[in-house]
Protein backbone atom coordinates (compact mmCIF):
# COMPACT_ATOMS: atom_id res chain seq x y z
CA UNK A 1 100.73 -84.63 42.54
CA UNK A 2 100.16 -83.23 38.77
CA UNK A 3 97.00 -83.10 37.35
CA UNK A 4 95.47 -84.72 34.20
CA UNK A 5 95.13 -82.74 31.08
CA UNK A 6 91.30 -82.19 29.99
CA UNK A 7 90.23 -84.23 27.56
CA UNK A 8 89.64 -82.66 23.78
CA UNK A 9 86.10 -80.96 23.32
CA UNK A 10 85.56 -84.02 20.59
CA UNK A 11 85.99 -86.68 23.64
CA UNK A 12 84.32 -84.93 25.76
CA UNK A 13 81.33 -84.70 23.64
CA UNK A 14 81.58 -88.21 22.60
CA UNK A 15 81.66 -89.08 26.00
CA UNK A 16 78.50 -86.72 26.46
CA UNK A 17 76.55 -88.11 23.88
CA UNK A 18 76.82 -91.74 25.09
CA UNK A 19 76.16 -90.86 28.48
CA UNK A 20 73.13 -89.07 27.18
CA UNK A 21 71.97 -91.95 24.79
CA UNK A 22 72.36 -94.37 27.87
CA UNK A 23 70.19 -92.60 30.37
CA UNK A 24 73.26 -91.78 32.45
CA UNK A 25 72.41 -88.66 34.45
CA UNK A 26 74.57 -85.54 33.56
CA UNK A 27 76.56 -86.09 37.17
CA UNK A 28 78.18 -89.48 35.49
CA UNK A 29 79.36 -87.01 32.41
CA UNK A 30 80.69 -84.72 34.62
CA UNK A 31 82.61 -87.25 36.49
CA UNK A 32 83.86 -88.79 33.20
CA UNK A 33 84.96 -85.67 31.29
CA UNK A 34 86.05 -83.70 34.10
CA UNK A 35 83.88 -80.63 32.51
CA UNK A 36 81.49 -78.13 34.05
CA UNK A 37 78.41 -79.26 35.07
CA UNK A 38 76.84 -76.19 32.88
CA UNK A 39 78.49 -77.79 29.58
CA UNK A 40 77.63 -80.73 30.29
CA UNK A 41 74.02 -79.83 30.44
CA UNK A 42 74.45 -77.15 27.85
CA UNK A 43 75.71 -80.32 25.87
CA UNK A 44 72.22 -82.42 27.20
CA UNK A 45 70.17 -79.58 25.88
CA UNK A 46 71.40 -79.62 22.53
CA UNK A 47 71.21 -83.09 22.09
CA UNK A 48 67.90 -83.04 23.35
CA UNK A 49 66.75 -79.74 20.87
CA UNK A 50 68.73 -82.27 17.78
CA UNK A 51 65.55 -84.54 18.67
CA UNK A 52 68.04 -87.07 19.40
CA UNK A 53 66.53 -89.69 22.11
CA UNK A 54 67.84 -90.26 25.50
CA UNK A 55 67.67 -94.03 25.31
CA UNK A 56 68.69 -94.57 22.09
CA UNK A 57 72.00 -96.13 22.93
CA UNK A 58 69.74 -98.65 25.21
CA UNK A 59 67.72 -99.71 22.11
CA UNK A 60 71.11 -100.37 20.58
CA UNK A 61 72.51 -102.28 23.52
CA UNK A 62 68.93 -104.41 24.04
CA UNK A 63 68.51 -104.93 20.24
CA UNK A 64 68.28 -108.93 19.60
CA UNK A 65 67.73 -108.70 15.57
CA UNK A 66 71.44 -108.77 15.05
């Protein structure tokens, strides 16, 4: 049995980032992007030090205006 490639960085961190914006904890990133768990935090901490919120993506997904 062969194992998947990794993922690209950019996936990864795409993956990261919505993960983050969603609430999901970083064990659900780690699970989806196959990384570390220390990137993936290391990821969570910069995304965090952007000011970027960690529900944002659940304002998006709850937002009725549109």
């Amino acid at each position: 049995m062969s194992e998947q490639p990794q993922m690209t960085r950019d996936r990864a961190l795409e993956i990261v980032r919505d993960c983050y914006t969603t609430g999901q904890p970083q064990s659900t990133a780690v699970e989806l992007t196959g990384y570390s768990r220390s990137w993936v935090a290391t990821e969570y901490r910069r995304l965090k030090a952007r000011g970027i919120s960690p529900v944002a993506g659940q304002l998006d997904l709850f937002d009725l205006t549109g």
